[in-house]
N, C-alpha and C. Protein backbone atom coordinates (compact mmCIF):
# COMPACT_ATOMS: atom_id res chain seq x y z
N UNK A 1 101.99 102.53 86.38
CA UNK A 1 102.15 103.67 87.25
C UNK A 1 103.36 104.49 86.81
N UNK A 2 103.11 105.59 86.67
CA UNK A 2 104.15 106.60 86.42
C UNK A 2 104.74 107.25 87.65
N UNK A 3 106.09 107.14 87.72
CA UNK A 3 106.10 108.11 89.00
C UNK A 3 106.63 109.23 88.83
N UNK A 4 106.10 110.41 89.50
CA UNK A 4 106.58 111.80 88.94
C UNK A 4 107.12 112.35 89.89
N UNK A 5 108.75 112.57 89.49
CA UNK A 5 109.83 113.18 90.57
C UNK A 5 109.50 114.51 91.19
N UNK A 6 109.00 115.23 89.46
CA UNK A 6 108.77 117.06 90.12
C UNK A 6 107.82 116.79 91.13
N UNK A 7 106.97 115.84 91.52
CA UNK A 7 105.48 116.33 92.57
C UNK A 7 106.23 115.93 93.64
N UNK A 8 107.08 114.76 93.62
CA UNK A 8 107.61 114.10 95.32
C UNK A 8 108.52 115.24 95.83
N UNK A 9 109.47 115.02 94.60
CA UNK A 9 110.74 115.68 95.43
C UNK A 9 110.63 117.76 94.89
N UNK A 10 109.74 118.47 94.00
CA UNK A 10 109.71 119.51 94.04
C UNK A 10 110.78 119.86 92.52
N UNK A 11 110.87 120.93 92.93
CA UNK A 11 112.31 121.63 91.60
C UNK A 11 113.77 120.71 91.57
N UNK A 12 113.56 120.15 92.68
CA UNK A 12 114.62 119.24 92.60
C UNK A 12 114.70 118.12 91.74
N UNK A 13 113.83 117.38 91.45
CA UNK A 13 113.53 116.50 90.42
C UNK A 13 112.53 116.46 89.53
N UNK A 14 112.22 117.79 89.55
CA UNK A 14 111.60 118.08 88.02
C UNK A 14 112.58 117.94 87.09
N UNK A 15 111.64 117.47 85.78
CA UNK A 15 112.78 117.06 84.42
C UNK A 15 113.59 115.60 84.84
N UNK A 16 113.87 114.90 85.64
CA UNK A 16 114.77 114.46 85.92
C UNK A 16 114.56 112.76 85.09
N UNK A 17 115.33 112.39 84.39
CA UNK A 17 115.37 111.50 84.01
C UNK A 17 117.04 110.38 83.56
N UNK A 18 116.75 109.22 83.68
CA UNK A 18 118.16 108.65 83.54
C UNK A 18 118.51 108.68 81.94
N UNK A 19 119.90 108.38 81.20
CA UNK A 19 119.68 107.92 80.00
C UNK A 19 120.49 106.74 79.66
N UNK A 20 120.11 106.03 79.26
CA UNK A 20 120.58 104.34 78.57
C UNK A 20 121.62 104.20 77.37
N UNK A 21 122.61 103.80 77.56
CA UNK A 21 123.42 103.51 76.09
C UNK A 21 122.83 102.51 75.98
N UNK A 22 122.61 102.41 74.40
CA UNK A 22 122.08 101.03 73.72
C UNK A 22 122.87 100.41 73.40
N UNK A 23 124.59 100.01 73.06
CA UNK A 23 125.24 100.31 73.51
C UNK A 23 126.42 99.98 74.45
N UNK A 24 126.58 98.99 75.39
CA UNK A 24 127.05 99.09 77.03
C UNK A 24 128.56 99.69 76.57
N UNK A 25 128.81 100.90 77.74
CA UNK A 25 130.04 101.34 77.87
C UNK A 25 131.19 100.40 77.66
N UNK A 26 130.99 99.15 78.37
CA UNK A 26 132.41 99.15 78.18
C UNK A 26 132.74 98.22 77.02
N UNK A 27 132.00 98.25 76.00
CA UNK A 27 131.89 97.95 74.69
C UNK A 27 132.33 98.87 74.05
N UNK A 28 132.59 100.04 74.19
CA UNK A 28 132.68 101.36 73.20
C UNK A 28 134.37 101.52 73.87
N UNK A 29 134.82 101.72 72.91
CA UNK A 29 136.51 101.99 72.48
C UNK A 29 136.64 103.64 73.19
N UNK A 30 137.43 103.55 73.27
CA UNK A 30 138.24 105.24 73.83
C UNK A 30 137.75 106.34 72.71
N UNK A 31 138.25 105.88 71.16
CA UNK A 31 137.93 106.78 70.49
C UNK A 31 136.41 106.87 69.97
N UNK A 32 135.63 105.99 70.27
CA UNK A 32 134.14 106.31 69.74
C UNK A 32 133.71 107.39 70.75
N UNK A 33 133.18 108.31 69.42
CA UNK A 33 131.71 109.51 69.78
C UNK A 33 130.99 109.07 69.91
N UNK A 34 130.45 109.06 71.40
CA UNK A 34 128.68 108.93 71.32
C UNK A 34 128.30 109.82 70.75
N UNK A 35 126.94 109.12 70.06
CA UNK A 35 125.94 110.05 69.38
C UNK A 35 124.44 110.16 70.06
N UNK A 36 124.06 111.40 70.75
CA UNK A 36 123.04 111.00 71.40
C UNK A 36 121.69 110.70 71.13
N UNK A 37 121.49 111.15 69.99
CA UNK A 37 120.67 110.56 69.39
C UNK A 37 120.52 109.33 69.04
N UNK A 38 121.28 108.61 68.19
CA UNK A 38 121.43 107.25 67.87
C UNK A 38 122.06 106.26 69.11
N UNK A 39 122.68 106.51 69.71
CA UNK A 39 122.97 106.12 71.03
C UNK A 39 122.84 105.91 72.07
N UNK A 40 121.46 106.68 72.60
CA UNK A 40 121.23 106.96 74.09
C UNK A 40 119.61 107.03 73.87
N UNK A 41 119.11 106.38 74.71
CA UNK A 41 117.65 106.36 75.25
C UNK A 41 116.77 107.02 76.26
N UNK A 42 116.24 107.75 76.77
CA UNK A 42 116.24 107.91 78.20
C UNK A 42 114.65 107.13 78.63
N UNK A 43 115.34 106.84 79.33
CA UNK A 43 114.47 105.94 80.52
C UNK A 43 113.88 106.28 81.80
N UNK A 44 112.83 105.87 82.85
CA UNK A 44 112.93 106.30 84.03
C UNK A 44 114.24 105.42 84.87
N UNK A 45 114.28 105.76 85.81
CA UNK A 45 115.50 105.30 86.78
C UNK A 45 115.36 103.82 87.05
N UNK A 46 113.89 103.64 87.38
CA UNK A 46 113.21 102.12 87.88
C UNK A 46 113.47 101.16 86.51
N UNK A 47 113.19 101.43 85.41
CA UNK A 47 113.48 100.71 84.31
C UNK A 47 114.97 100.85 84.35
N UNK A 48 115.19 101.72 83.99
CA UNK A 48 116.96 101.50 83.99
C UNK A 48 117.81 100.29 84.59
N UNK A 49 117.07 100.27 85.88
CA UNK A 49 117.64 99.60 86.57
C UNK A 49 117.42 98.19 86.58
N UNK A 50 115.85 97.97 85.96
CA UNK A 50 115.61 96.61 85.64
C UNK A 50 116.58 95.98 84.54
N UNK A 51 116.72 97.10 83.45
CA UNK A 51 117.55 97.06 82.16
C UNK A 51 118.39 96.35 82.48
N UNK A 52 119.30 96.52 83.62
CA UNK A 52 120.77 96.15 83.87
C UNK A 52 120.50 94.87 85.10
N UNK A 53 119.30 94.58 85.26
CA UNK A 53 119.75 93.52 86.40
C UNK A 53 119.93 91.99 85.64
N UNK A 54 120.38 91.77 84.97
CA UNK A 54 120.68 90.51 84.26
C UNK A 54 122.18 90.89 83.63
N UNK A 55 122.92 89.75 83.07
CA UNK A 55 124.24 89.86 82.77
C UNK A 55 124.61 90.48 81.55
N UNK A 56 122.87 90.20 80.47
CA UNK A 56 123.40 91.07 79.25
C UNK A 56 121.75 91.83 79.15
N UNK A 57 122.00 93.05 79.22
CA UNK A 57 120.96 94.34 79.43
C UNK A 57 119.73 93.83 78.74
N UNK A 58 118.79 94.26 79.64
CA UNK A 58 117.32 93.96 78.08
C UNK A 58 117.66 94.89 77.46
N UNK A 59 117.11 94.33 76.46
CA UNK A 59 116.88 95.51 75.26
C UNK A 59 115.15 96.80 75.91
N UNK A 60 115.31 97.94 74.91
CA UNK A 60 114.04 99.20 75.48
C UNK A 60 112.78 98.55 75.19
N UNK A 61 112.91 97.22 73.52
CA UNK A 61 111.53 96.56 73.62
C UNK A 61 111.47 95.47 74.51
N UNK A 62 112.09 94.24 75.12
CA UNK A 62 111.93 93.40 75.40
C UNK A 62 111.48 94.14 77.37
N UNK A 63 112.14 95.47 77.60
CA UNK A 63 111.39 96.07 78.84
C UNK A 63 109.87 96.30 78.88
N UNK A 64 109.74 96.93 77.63
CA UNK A 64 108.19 97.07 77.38
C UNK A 64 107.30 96.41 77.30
N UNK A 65 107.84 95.24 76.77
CA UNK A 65 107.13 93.90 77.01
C UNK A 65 106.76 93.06 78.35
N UNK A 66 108.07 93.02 78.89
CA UNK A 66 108.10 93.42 80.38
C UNK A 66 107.00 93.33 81.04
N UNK A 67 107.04 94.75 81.62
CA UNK A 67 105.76 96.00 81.88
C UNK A 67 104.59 95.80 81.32
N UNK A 68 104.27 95.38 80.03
CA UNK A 68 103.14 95.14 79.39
C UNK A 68 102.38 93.44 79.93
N UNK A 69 103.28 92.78 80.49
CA UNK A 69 103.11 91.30 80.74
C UNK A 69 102.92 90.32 79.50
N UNK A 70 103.49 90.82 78.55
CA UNK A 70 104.12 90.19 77.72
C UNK A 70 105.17 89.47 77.59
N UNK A 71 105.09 88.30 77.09
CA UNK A 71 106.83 87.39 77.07
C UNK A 71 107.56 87.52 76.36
């Protein structure tokens, strides 16, 4: 199931999406540039959030797998 923000919530959450460091912040030093390309994922919000409910993040494949009911 996809859920689509623009139909619920209108202009307000059209486009709206989270984005993922691959990455975790507080791994990255003061002086590192993110690069958003090589760096950042975007995700929906609901995954995101699965991403982070364990102590060390899934990874974007091991989510997909996930979701797929794959182990």
């Amino acid at each position: 199931m996809i859920f689509n923000f623009g139909k619920v919530y209108g202009q307000l959450g059209e486009g709206f999406i989270h984005v993922h460091h691959l990455r975790p912040i507080s791994e990255i030093a003061e002086e590192y540039e993110v690069d958003p390309v090589k760096d950042l994922r975007p995700v929906c919000p609901n995954c995101h959030t699965m991403i982070h409910r364990t102590p060390r993040p899934y990874s974007i494949e091991e989510m997909k797998n996930i979701i797929e009911g794959q182990p």
